[in-house]
PDB file of N, CA and C in Angstrom:
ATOM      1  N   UNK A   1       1.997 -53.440  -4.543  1.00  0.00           N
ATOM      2  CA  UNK A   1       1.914 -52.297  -3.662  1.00  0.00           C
ATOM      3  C   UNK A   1       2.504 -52.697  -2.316  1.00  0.00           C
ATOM      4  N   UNK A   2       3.068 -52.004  -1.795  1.00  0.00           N
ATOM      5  CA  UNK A   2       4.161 -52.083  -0.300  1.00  0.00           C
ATOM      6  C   UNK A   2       2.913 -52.080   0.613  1.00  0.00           C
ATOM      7  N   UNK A   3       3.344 -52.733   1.641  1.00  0.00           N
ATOM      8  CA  UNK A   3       2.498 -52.530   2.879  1.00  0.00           C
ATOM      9  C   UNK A   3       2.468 -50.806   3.298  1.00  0.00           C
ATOM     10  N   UNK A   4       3.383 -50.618   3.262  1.00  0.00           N
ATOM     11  CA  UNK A   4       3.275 -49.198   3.597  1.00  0.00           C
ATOM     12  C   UNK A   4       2.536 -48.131   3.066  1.00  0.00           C
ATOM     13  N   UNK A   5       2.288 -48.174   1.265  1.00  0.00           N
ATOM     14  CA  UNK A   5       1.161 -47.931   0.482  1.00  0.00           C
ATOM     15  C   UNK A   5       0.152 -48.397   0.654  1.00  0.00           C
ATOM     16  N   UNK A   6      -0.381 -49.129   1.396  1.00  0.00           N
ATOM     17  CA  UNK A   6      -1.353 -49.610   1.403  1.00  0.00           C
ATOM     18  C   UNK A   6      -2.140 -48.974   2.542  1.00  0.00           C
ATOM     19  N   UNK A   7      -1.293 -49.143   3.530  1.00  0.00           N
ATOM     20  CA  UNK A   7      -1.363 -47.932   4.559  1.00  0.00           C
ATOM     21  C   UNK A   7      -2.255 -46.581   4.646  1.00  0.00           C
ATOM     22  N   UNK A   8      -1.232 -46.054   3.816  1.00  0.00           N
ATOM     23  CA  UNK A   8      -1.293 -44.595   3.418  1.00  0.00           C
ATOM     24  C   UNK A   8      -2.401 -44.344   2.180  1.00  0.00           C
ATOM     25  N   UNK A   9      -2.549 -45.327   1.576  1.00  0.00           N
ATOM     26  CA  UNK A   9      -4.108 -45.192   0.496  1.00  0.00           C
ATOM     27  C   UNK A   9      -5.001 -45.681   1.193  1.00  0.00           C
ATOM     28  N   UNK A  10      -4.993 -46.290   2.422  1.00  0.00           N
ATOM     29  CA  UNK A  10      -6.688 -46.683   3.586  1.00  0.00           C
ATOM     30  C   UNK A  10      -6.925 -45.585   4.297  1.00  0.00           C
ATOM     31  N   UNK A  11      -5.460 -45.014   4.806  1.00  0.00           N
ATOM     32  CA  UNK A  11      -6.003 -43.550   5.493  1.00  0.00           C
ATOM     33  C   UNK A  11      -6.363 -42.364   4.748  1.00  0.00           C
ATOM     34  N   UNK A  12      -5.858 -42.268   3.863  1.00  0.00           N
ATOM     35  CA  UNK A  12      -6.129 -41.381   2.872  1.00  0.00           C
ATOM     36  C   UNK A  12      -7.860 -41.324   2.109  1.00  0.00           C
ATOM     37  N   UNK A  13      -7.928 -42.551   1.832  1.00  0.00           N
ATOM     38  CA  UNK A  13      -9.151 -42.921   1.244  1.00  0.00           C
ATOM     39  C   UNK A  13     -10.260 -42.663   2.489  1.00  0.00           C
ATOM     40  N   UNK A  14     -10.186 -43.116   3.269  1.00  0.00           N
ATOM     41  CA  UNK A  14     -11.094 -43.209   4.962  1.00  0.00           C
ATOM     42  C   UNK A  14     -10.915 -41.861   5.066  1.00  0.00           C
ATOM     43  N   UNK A  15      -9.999 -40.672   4.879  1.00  0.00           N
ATOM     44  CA  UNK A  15     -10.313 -39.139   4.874  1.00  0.00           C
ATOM     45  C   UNK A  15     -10.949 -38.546   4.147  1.00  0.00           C
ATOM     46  N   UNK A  16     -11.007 -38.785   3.029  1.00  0.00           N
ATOM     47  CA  UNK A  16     -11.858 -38.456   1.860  1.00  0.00           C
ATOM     48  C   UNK A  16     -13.129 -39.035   2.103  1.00  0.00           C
ATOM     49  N   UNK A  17     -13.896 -40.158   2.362  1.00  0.00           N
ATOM     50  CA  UNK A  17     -14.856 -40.718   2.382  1.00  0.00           C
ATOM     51  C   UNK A  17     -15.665 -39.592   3.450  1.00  0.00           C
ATOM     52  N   UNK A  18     -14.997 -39.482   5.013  1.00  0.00           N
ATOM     53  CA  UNK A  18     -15.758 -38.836   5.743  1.00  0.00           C
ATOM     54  C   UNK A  18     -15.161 -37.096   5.199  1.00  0.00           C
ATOM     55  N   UNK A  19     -14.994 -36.663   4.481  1.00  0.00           N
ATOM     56  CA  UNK A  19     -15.186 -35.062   4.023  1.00  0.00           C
ATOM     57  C   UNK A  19     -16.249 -35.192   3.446  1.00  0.00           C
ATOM     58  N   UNK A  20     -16.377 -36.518   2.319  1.00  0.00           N
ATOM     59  CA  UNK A  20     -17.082 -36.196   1.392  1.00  0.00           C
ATOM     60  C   UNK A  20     -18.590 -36.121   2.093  1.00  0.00           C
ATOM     61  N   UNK A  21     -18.528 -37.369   3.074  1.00  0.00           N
ATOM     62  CA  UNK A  21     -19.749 -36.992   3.894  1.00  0.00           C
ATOM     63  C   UNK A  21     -19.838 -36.443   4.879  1.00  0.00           C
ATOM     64  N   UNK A  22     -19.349 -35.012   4.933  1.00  0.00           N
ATOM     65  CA  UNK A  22     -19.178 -34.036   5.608  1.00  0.00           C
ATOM     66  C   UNK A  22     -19.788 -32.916   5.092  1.00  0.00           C
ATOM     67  N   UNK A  23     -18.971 -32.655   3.977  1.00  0.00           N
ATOM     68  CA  UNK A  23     -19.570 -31.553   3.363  1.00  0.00           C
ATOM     69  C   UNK A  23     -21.160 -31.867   2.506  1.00  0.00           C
ATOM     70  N   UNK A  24     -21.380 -33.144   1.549  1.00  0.00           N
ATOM     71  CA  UNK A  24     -21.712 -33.203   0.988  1.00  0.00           C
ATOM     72  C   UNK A  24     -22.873 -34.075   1.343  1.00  0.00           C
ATOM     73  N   UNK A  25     -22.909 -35.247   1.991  1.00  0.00           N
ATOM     74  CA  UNK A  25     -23.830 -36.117   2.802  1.00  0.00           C
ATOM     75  C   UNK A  25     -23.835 -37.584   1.668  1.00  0.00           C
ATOM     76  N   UNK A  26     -22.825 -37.944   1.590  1.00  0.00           N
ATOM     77  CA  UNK A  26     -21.971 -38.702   0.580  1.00  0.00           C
ATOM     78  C   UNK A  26     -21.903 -40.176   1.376  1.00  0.00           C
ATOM     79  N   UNK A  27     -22.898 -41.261   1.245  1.00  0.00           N
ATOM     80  CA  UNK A  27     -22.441 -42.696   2.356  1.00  0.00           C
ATOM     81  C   UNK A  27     -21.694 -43.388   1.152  1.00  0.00           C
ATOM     82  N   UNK A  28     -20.644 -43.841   2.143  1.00  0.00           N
ATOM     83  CA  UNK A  28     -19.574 -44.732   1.796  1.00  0.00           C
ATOM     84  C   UNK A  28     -20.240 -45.661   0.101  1.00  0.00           C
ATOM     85  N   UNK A  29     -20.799 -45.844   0.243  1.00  0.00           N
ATOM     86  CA  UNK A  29     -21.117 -46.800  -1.425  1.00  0.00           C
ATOM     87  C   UNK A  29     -21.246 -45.426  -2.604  1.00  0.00           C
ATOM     88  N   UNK A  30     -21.628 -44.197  -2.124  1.00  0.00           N
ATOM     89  CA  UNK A  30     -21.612 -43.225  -2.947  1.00  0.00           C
ATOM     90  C   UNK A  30     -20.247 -42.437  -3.194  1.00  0.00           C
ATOM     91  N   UNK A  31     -19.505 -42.509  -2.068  1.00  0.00           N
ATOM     92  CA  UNK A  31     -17.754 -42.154  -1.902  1.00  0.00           C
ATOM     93  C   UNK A  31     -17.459 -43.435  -3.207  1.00  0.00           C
ATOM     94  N   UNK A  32     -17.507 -44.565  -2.958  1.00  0.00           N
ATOM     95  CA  UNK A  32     -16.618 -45.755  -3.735  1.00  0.00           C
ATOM     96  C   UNK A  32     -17.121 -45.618  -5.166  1.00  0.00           C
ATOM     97  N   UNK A  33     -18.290 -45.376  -5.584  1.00  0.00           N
ATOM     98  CA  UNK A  33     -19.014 -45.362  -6.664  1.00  0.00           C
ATOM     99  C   UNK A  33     -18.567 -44.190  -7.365  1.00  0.00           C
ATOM    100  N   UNK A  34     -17.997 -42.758  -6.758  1.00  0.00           N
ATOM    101  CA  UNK A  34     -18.023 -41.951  -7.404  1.00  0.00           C
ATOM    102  C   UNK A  34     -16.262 -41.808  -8.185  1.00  0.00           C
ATOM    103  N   UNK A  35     -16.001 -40.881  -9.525  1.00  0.00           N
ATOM    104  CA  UNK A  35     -14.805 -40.645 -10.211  1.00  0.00           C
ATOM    105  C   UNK A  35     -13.845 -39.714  -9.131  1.00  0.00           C
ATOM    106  N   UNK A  36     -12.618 -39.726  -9.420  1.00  0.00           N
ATOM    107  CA  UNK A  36     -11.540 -38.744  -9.177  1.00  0.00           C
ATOM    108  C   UNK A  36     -12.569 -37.652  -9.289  1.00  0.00           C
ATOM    109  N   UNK A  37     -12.952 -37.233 -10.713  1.00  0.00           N
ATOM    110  CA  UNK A  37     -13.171 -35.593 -11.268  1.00  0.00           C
ATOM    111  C   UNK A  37     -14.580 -35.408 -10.181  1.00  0.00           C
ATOM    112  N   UNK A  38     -15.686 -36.532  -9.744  1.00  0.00           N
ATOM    113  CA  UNK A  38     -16.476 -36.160  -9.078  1.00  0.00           C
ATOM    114  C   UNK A  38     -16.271 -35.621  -7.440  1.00  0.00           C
ATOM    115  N   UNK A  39     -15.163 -36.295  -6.748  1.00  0.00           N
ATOM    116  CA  UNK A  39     -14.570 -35.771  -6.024  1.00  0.00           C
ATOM    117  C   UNK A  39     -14.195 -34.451  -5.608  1.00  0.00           C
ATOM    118  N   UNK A  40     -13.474 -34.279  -6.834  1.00  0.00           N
ATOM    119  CA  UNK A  40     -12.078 -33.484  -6.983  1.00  0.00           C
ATOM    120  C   UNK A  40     -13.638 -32.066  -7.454  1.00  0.00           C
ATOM    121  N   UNK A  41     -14.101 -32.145  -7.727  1.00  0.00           N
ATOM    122  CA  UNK A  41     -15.471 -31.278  -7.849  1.00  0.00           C
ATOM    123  C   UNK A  41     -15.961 -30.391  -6.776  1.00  0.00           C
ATOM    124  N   UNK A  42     -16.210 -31.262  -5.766  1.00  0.00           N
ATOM    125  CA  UNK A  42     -16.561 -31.028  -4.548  1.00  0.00           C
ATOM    126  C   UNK A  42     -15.607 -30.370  -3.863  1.00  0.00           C
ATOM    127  N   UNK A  43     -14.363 -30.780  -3.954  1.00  0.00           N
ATOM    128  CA  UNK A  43     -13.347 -30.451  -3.544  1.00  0.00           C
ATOM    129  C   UNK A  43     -13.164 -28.697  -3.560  1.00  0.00           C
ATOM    130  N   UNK A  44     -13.429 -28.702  -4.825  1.00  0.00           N
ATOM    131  CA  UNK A  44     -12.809 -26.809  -5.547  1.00  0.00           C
ATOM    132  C   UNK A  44     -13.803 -26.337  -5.128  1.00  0.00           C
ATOM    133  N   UNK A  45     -15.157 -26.549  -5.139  1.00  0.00           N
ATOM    134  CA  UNK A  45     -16.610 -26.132  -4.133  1.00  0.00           C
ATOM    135  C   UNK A  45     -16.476 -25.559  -3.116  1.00  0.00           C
ATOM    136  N   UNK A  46     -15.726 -26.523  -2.495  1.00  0.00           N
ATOM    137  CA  UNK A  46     -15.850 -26.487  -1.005  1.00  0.00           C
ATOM    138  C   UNK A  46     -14.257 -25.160  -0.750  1.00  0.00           C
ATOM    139  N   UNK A  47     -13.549 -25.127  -1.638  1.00  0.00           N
ATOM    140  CA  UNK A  47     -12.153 -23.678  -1.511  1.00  0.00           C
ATOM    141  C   UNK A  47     -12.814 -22.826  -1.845  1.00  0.00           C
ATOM    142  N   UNK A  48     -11.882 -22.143  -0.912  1.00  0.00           N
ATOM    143  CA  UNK A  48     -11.954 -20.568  -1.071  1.00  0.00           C
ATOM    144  C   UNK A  48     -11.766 -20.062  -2.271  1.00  0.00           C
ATOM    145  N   UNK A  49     -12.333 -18.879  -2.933  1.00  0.00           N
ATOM    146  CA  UNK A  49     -11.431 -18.709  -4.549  1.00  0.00           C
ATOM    147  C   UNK A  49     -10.260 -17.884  -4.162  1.00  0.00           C
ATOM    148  N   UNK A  50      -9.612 -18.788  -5.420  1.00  0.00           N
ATOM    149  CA  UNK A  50      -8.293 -17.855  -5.178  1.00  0.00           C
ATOM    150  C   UNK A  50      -8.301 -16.521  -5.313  1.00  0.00           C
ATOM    151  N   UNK A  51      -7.546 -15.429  -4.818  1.00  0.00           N
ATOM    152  CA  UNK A  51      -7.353 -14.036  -4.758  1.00  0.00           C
ATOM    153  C   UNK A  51      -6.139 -13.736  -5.971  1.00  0.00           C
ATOM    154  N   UNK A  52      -6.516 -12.717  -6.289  1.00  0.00           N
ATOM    155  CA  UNK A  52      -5.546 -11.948  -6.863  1.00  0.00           C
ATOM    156  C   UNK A  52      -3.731 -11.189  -6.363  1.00  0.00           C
ATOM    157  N   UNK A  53      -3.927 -11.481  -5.908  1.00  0.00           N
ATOM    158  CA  UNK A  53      -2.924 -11.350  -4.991  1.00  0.00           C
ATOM    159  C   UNK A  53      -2.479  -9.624  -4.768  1.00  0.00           C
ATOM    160  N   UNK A  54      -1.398  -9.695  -4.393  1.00  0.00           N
ATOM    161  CA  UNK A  54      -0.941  -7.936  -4.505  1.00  0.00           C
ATOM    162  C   UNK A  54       0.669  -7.684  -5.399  1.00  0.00           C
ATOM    163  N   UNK A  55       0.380  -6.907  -5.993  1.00  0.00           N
ATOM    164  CA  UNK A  55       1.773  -6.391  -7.019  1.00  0.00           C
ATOM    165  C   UNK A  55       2.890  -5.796  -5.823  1.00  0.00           C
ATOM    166  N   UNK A  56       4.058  -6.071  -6.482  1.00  0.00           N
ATOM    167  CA  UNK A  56       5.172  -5.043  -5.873  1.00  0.00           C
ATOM    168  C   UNK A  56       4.811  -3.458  -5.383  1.00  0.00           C
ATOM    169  N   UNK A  57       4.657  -3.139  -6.152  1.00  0.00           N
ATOM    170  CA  UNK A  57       4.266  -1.241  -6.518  1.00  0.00           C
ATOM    171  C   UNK A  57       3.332  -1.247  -5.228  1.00  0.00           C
ATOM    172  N   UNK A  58       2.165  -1.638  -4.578  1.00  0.00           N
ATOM    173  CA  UNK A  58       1.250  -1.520  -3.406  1.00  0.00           C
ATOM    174  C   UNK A  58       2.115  -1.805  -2.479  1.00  0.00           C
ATOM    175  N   UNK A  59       2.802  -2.887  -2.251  1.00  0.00           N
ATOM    176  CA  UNK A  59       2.997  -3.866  -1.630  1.00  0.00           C
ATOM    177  C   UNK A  59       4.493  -2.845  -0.654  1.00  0.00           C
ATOM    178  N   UNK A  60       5.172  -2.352  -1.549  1.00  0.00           N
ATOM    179  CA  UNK A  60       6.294  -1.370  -0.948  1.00  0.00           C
ATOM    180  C   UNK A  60       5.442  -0.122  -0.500  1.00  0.00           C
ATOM    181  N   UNK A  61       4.733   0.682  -1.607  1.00  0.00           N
ATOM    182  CA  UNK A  61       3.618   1.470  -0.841  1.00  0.00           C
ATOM    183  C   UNK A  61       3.078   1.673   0.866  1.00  0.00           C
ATOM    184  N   UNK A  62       2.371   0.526   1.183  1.00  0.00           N
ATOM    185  CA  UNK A  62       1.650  -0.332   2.184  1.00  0.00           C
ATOM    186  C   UNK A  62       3.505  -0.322   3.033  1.00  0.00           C
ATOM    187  N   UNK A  63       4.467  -0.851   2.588  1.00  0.00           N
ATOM    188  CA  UNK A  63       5.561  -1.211   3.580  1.00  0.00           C
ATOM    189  C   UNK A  63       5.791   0.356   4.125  1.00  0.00           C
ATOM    190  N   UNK A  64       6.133   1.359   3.424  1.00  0.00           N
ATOM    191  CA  UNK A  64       6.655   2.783   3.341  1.00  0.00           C
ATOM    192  C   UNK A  64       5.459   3.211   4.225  1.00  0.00           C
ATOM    193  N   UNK A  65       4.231   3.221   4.263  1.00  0.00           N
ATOM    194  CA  UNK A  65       3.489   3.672   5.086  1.00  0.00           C
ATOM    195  C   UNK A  65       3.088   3.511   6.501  1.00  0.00           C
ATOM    196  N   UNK A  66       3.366   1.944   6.551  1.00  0.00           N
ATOM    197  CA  UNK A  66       3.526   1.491   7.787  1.00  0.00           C
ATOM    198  C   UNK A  66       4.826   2.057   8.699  1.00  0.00           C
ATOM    199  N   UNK A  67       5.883   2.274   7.703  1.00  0.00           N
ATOM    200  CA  UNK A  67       7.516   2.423   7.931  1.00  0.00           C
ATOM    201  C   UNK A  67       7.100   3.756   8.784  1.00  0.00           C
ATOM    202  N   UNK A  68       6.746   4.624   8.438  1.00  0.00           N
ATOM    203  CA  UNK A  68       6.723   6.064   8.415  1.00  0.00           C
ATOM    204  C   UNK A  68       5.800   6.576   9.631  1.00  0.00           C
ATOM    205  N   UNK A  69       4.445   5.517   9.901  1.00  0.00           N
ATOM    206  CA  UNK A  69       3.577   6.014  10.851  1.00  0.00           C
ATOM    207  C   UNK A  69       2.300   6.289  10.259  1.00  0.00           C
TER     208      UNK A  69
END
């Protein structure tokens, strides 16, 4: 691993550690102890759910109405 990876996986890792005990109340031996998927858990928890978004057909609707007044 490059110095430069090494880098970038201490800061990376040291960001994750304090989210996890942020959101979750997670001390560092419980961050190191835990999986990717236990993480990555918390993670989708803690997002917003995704939306459905909006179709074309509204979306010009909504434009034409604004257009118009």
């Amino acid at each position: 691993m490059s110095a430069k990876a090494e880098v970038r996986f201490g800061e990376t890792a040291t960001r994750l550690a304090g989210q996890a005990a942020l959101l979750v109340g997670w001390t560092p031996d419980t961050f190191w102890a835990a999986t990717p998927a236990e993480l990555m858990a918390i993670a989708m928890a803690a997002a917003p759910p995704p939306g459905d978004g909006i179709d074309r057909t509204t979306l010009t609707a909504m434009m034409e109405r604004d257009t118009h007044g």
